[in-house]
PDB file of N, CA and C in Angstrom:
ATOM      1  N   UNK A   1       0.260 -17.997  -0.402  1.00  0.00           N
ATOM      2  CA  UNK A   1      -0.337 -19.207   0.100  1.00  0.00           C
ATOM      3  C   UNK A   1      -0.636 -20.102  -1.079  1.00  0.00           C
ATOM      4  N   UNK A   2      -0.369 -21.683  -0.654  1.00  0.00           N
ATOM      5  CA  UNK A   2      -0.854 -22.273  -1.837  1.00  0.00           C
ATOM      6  C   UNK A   2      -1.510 -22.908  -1.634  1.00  0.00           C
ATOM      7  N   UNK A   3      -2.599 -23.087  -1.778  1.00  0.00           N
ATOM      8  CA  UNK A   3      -3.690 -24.320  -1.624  1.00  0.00           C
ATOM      9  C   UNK A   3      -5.298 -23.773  -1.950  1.00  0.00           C
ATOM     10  N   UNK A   4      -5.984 -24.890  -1.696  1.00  0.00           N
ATOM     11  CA  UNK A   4      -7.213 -24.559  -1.904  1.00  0.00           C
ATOM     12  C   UNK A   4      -8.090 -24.100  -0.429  1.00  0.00           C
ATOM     13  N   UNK A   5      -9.350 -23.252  -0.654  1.00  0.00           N
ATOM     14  CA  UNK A   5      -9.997 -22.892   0.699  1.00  0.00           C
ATOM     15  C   UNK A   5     -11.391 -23.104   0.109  1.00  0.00           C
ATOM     16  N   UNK A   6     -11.993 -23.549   0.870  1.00  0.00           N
ATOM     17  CA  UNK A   6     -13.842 -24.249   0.902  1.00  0.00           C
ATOM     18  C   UNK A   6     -14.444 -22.416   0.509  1.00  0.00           C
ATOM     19  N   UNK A   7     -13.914 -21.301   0.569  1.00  0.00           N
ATOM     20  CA  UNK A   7     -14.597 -19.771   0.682  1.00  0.00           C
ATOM     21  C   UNK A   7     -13.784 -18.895   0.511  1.00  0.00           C
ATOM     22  N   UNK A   8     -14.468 -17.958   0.141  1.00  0.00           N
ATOM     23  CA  UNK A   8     -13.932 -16.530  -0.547  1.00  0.00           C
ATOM     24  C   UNK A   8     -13.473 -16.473   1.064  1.00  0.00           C
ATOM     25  N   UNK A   9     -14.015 -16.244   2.108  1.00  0.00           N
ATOM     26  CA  UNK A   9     -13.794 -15.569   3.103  1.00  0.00           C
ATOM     27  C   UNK A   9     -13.162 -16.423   3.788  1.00  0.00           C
ATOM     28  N   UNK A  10     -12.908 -17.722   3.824  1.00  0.00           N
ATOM     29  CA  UNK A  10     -11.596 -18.522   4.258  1.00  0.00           C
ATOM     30  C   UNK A  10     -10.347 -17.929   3.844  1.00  0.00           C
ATOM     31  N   UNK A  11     -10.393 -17.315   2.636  1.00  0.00           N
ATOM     32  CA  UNK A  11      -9.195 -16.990   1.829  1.00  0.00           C
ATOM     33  C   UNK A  11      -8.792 -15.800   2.894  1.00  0.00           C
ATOM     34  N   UNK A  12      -9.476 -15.038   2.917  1.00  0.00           N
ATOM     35  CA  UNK A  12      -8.867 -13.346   3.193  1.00  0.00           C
ATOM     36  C   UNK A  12      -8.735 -13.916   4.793  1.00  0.00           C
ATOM     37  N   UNK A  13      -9.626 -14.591   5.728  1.00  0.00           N
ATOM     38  CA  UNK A  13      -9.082 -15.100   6.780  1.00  0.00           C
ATOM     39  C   UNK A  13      -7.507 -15.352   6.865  1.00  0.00           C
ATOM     40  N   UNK A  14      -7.279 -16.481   5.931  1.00  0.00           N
ATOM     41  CA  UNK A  14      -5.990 -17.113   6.302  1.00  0.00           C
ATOM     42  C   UNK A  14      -4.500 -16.165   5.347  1.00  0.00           C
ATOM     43  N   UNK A  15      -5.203 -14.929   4.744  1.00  0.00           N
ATOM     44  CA  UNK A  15      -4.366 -13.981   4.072  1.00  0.00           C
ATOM     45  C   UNK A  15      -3.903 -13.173   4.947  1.00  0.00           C
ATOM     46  N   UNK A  16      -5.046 -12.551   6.135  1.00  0.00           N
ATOM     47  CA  UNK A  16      -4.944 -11.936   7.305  1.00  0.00           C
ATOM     48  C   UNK A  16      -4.011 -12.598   8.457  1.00  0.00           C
ATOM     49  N   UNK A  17      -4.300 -13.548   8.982  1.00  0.00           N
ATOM     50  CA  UNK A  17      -3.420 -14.266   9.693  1.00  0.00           C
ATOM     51  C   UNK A  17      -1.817 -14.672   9.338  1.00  0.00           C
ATOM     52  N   UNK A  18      -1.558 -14.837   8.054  1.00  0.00           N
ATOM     53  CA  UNK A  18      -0.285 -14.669   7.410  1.00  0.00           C
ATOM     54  C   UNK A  18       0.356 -13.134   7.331  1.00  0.00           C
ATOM     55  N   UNK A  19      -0.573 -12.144   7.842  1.00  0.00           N
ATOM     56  CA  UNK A  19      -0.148 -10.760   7.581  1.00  0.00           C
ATOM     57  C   UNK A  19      -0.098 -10.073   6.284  1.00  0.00           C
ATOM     58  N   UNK A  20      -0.886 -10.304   5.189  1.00  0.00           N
ATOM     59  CA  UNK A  20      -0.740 -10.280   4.215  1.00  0.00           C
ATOM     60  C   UNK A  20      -2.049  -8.919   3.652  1.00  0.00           C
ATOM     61  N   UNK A  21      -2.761  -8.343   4.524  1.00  0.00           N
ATOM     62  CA  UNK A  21      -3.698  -8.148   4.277  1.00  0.00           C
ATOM     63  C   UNK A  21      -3.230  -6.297   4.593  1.00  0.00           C
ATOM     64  N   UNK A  22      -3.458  -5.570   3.981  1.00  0.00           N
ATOM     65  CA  UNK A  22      -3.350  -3.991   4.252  1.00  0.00           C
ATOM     66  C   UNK A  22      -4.773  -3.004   4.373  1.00  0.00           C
ATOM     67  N   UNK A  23      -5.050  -2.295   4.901  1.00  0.00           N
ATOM     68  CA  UNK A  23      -6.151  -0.922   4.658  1.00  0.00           C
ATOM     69  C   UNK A  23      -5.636   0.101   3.600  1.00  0.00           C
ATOM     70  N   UNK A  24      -6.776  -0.189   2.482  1.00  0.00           N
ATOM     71  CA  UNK A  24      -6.509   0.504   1.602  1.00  0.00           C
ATOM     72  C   UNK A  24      -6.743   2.464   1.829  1.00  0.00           C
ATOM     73  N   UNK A  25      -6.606   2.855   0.841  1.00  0.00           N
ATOM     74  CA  UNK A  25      -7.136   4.221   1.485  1.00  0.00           C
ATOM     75  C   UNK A  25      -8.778   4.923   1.726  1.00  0.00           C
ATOM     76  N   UNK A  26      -9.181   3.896   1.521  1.00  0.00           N
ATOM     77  CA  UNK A  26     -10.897   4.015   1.568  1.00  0.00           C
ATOM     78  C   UNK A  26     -11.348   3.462   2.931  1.00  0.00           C
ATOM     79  N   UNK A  27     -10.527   2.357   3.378  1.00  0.00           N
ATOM     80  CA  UNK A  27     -11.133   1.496   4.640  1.00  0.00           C
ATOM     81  C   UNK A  27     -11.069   0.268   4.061  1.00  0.00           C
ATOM     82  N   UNK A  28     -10.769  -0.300   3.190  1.00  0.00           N
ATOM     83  CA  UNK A  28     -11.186  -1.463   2.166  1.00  0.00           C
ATOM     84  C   UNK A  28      -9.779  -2.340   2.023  1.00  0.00           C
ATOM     85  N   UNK A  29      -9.856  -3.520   2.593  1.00  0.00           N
ATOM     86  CA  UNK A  29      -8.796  -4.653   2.749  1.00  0.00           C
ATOM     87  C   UNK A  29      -8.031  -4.787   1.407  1.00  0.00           C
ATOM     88  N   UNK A  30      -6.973  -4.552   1.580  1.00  0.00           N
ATOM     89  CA  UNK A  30      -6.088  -4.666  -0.122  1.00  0.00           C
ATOM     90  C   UNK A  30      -5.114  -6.129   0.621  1.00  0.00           C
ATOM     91  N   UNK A  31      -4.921  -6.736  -0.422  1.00  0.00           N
ATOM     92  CA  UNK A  31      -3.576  -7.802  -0.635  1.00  0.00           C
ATOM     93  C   UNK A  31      -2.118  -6.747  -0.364  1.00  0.00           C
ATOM     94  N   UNK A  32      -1.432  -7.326   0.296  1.00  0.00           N
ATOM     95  CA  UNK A  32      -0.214  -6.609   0.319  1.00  0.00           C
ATOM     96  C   UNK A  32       0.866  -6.888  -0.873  1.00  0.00           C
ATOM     97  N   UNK A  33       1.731  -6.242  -1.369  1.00  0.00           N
ATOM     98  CA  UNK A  33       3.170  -6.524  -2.213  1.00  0.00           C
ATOM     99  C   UNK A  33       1.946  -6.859  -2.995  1.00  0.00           C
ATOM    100  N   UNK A  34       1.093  -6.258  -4.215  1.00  0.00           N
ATOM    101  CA  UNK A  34       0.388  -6.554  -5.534  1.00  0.00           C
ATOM    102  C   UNK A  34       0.240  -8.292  -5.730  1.00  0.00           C
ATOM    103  N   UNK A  35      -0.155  -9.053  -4.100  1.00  0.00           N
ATOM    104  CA  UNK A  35      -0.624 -10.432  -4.456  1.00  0.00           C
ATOM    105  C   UNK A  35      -1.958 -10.249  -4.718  1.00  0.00           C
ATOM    106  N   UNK A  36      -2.265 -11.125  -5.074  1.00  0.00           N
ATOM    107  CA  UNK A  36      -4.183 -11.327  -6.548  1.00  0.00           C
ATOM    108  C   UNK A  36      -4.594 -13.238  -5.976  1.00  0.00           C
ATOM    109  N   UNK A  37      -5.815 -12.884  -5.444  1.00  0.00           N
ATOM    110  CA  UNK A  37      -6.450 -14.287  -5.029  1.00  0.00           C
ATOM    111  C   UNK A  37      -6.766 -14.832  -6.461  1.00  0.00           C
ATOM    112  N   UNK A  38      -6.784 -16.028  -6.770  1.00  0.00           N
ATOM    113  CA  UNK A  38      -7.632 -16.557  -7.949  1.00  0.00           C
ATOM    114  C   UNK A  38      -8.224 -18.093  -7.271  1.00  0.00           C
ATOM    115  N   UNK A  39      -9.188 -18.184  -8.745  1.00  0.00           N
ATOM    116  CA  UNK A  39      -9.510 -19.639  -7.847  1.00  0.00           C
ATOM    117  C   UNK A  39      -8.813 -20.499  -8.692  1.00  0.00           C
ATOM    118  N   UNK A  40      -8.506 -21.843  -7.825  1.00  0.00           N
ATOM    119  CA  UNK A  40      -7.635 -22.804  -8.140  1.00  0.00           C
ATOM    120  C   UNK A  40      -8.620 -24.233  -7.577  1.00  0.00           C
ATOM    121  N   UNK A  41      -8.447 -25.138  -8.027  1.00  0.00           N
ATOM    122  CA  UNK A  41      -9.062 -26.753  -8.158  1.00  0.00           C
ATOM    123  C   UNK A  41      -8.726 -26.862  -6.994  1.00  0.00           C
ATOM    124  N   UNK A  42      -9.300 -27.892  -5.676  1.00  0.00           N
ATOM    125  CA  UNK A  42      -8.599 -28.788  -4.924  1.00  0.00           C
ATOM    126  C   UNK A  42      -8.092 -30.091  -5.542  1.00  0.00           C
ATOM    127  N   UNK A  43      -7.064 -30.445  -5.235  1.00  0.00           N
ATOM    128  CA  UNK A  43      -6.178 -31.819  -5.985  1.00  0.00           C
ATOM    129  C   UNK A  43      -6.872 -32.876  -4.833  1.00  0.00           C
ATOM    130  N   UNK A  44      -6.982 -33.555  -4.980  1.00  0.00           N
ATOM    131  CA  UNK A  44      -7.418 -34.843  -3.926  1.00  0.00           C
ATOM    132  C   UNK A  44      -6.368 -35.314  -3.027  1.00  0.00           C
ATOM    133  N   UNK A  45      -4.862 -35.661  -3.711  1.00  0.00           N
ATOM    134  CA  UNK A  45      -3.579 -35.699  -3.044  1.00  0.00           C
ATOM    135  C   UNK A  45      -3.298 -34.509  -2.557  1.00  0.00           C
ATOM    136  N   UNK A  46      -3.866 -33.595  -1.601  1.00  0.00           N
ATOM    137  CA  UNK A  46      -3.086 -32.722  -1.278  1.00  0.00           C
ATOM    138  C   UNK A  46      -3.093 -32.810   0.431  1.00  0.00           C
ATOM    139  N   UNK A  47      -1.747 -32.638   1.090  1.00  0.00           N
ATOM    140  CA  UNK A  47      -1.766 -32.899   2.503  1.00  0.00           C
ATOM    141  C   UNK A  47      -1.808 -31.549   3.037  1.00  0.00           C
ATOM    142  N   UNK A  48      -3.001 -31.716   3.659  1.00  0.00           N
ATOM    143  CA  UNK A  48      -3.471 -30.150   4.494  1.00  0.00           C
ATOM    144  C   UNK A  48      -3.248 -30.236   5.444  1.00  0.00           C
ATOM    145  N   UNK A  49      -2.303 -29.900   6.453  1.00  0.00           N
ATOM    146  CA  UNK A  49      -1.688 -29.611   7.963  1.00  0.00           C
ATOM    147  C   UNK A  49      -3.180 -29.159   8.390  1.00  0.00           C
ATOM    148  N   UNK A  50      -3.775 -29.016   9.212  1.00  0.00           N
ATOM    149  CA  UNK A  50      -4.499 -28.536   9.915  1.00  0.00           C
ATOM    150  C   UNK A  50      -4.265 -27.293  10.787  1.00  0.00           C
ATOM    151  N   UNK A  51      -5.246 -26.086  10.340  1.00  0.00           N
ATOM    152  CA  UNK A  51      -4.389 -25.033  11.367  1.00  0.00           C
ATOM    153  C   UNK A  51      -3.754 -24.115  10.169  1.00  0.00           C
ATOM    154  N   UNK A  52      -2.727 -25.167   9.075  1.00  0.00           N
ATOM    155  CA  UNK A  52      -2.090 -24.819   8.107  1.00  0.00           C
ATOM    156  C   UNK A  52      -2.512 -23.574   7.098  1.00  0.00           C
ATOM    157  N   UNK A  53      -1.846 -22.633   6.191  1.00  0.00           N
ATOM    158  CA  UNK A  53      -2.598 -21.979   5.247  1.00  0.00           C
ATOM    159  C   UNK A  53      -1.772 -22.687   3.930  1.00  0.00           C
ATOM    160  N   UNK A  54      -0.682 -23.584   4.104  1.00  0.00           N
ATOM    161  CA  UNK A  54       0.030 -23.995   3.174  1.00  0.00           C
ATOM    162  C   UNK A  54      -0.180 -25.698   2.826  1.00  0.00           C
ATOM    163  N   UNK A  55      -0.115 -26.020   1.834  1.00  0.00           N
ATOM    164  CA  UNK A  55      -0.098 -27.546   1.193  1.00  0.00           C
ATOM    165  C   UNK A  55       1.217 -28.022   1.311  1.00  0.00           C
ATOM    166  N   UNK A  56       1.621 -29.312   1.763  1.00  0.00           N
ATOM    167  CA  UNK A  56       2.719 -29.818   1.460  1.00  0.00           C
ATOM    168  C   UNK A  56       2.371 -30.988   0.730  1.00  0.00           C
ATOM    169  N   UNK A  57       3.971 -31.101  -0.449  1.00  0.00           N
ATOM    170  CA  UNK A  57       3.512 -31.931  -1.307  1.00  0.00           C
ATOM    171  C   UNK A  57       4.811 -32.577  -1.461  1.00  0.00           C
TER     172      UNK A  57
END
Protein backbone atom coordinates (compact mmCIF):
# COMPACT_ATOMS: atom_id res chain seq x y z
CA UNK A 1 0.00 0.00 0.00
CA UNK A 2 1.12 3.43 -0.64
CA UNK A 3 -0.04 6.26 1.07
CA UNK A 4 -0.47 7.88 4.19
CA UNK A 5 -3.13 6.76 7.19
CA UNK A 6 -4.32 9.37 10.10
CA UNK A 7 -3.30 5.74 12.65
CA UNK A 8 -1.31 2.95 13.49
CA UNK A 9 -4.59 1.07 13.46
CA UNK A 10 -5.92 2.55 10.15
CA UNK A 11 -2.82 0.93 8.81
CA UNK A 12 -3.30 -2.79 9.90
CA UNK A 13 -7.15 -2.11 9.07
CA UNK A 14 -6.55 -1.37 5.48
CA UNK A 15 -3.45 -4.17 5.48
CA UNK A 16 -6.23 -6.62 6.58
CA UNK A 17 -8.73 -5.77 4.04
CA UNK A 18 -6.05 -6.00 1.22
CA UNK A 19 -5.36 -9.56 2.70
CA UNK A 20 -2.14 -8.86 3.71
CA UNK A 21 -2.29 -9.64 7.27
CA UNK A 22 -1.33 -13.45 8.67
CA UNK A 23 -1.58 -15.22 12.44
CA UNK A 24 1.59 -15.53 13.61
CA UNK A 25 2.37 -18.55 15.72
CA UNK A 26 1.55 -16.97 19.04
CA UNK A 27 -1.97 -15.47 17.96
CA UNK A 28 -0.23 -12.17 16.99
CA UNK A 29 -1.03 -10.40 13.46
CA UNK A 30 2.23 -10.65 11.24
CA UNK A 31 2.52 -8.68 7.71
CA UNK A 32 2.47 -11.27 5.07
CA UNK A 33 5.54 -11.95 2.25
CA UNK A 34 8.21 -9.98 5.03
CA UNK A 35 6.17 -6.45 4.26
CA UNK A 36 7.34 -3.75 7.29
CA UNK A 37 4.84 -0.67 8.00
CA UNK A 38 6.95 2.57 8.38
CA UNK A 39 5.85 5.98 8.80
CA UNK A 40 5.81 8.15 5.82
CA UNK A 41 4.73 12.20 5.48
CA UNK A 42 1.28 12.96 3.96
CA UNK A 43 2.11 15.01 0.60
CA UNK A 44 -0.74 17.61 0.30
CA UNK A 45 -1.06 16.68 -3.61
CA UNK A 46 -2.04 13.38 -2.97
CA UNK A 47 -5.46 12.03 -4.55
CA UNK A 48 -7.10 9.71 -2.04
CA UNK A 49 -9.99 7.63 -3.72
CA UNK A 50 -12.16 7.22 -0.89
CA UNK A 51 -12.79 3.69 0.34
CA UNK A 52 -9.19 3.50 -1.39
CA UNK A 53 -5.94 1.94 0.48
CA UNK A 54 -3.89 3.28 -2.56
CA UNK A 55 -2.77 7.01 -3.75
CA UNK A 56 -2.98 7.88 -7.26
CA UNK A 57 -0.63 10.19 -8.63
Amino acid sequence: MTRSFPTHQAVWEAAERAGLVDIGPHGEKVLDNNLEIRPCESVPDEIVDPGSDFIFS
